[in-house]
Protein backbone atom coordinates (compact mmCIF):
# COMPACT_ATOMS: atom_id res chain seq x y z
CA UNK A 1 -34.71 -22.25 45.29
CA UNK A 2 -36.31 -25.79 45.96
CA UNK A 3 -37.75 -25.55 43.03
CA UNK A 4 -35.14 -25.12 40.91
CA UNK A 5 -32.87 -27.79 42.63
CA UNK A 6 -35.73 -30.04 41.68
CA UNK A 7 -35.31 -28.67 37.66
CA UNK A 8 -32.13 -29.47 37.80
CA UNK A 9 -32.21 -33.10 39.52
CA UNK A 10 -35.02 -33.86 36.99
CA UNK A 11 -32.65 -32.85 34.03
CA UNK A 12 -29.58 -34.65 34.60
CA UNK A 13 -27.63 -33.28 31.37
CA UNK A 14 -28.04 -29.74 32.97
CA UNK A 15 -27.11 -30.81 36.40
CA UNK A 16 -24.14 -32.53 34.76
CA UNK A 17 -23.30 -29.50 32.58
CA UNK A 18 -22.44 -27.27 35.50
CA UNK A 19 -20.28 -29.31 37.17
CA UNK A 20 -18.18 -30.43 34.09
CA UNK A 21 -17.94 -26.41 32.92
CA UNK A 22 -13.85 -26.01 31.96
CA UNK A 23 -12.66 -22.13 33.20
CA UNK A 24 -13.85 -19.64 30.06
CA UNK A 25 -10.81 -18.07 29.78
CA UNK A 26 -7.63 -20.18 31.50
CA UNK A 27 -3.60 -19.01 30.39
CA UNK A 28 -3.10 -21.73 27.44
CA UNK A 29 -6.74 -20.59 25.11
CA UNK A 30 -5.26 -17.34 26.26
CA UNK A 31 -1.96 -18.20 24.55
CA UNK A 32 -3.13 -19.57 21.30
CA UNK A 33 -5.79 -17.02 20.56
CA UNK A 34 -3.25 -15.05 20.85
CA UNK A 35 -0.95 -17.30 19.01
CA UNK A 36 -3.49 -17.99 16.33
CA UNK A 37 -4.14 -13.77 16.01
CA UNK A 38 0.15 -13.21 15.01
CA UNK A 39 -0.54 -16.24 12.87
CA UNK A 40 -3.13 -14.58 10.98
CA UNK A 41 -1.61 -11.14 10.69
CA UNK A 42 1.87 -12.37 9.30
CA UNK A 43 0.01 -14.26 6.83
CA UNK A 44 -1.47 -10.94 5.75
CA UNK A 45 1.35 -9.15 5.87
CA UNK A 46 3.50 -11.80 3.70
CA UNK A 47 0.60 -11.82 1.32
CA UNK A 48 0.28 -8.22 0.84
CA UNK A 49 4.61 -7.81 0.48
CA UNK A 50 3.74 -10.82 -2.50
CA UNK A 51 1.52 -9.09 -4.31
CA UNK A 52 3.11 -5.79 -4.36
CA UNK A 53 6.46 -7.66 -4.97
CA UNK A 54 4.46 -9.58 -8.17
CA UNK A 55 2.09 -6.99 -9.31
CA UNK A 56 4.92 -4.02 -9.40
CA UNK A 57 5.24 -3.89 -12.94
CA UNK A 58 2.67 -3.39 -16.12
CA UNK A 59 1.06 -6.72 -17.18
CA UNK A 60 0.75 -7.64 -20.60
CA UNK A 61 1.84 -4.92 -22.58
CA UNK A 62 5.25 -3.90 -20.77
CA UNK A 63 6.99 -0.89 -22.38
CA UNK A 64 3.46 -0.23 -24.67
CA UNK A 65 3.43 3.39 -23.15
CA UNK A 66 5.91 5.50 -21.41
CA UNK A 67 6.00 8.94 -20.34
CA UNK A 68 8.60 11.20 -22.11
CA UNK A 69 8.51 14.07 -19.81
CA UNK A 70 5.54 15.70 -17.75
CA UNK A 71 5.78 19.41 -16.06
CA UNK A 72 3.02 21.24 -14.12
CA UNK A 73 1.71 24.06 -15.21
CA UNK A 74 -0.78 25.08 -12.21
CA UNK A 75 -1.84 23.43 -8.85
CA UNK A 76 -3.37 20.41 -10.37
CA UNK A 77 -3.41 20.98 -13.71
CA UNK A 78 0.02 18.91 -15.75
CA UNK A 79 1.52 18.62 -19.55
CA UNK A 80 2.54 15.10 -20.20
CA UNK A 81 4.66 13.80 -22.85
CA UNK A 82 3.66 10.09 -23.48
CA UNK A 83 5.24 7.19 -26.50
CA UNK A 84 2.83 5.15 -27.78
CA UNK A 85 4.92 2.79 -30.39
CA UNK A 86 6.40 5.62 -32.73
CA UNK A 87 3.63 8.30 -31.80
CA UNK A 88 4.44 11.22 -29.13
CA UNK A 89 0.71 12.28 -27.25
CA UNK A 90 0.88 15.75 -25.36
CA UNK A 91 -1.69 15.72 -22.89
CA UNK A 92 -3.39 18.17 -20.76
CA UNK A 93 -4.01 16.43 -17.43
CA UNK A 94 -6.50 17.90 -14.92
CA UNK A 95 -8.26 16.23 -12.11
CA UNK A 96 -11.14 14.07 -13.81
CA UNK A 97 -9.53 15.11 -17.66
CA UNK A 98 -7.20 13.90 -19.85
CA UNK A 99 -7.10 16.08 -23.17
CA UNK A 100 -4.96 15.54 -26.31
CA UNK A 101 -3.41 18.76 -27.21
CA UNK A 102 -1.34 17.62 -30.19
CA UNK A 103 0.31 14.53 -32.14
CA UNK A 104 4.52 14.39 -32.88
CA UNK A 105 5.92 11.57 -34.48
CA UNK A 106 8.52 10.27 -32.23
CA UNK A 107 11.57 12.10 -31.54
CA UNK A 108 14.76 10.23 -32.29
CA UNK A 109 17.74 11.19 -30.26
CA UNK A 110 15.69 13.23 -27.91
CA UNK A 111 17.88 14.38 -24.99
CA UNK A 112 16.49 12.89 -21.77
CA UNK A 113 15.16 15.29 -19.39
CA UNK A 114 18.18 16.87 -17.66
CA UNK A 115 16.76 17.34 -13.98
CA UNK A 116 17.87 17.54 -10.56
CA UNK A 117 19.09 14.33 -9.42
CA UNK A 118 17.22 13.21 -6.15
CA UNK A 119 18.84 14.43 -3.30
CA UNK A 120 19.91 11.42 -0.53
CA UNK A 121 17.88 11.93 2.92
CA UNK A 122 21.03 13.39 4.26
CA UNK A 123 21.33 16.03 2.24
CA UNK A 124 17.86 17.21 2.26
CA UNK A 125 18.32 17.01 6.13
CA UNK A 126 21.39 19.46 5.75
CA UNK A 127 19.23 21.92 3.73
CA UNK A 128 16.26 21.97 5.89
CA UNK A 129 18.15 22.56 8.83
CA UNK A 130 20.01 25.58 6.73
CA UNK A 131 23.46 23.40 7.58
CA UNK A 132 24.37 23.42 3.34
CA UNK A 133 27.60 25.54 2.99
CA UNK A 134 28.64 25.41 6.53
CA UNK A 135 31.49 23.34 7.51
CA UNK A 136 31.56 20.38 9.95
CA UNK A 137 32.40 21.59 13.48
């Protein structure tokens, strides 16, 4: 023990160092570490919503290709219709495959695909809880 009081007298920078250490972790570096941390994640955040807001459409060659109609004909396995300028592609579309399975010129007056309009969250709600013809009670 003497002998390292006599270290320390002999080295006054470490002698002085102890004394003058500030508390490691005290409420305000508390405060903006974790101010700096919310900085940081709502600069990522407002990033990411900018570049999905920017990058949501095709760039360059908007309206170049667009699918005509698509249907599935197994579990992974689909039939897509796509318009390239005045060309119609049918495509067989598998995991890891795309095959062209014949050439159409394009259709004109083509009826658009007559589907089932989405259903609102509500009424999917009703139907999965087998509520659909009932009446309100």
């Amino acid at each position: 023990m003497i002998r390292l009081a006599a270290f320390l007298a002999s080295v006054p920078a470490l002698g002085h160092a102890a004394d003058n250490a500030a508390p490691v972790l005290d409420l305000a570096a508390v405060l903006q570490m974790i101010a700096s941390l919310a900085l940081v994640l709502g600069v990522i955040v407002a990033l990411a919503w900018l570049l999905r807001r920017i990058g949501s459409g095709p760039v360059g060659n908007a309206g170049l290709l667009r699918v005509i109609s698509s249907t599935a004909i197994g579990q992974k396995e689909r039939v897509v219709v796509v318009e390239i300028s005045d060309l119609w592609l049918v495509l067989g579309v598998a995991p890891g495959q795309v095959s062209a399975l014949y050439t159409l010129p394009r259709q004109e007056g083509a009826p658009a695909p007559a589907g089932p309009t989405p259903a609102s969250f509500a009424q999917w709600m009703q139907r999965a809880l087998g509520k659909q013809g009932r009446p309100n009670a």
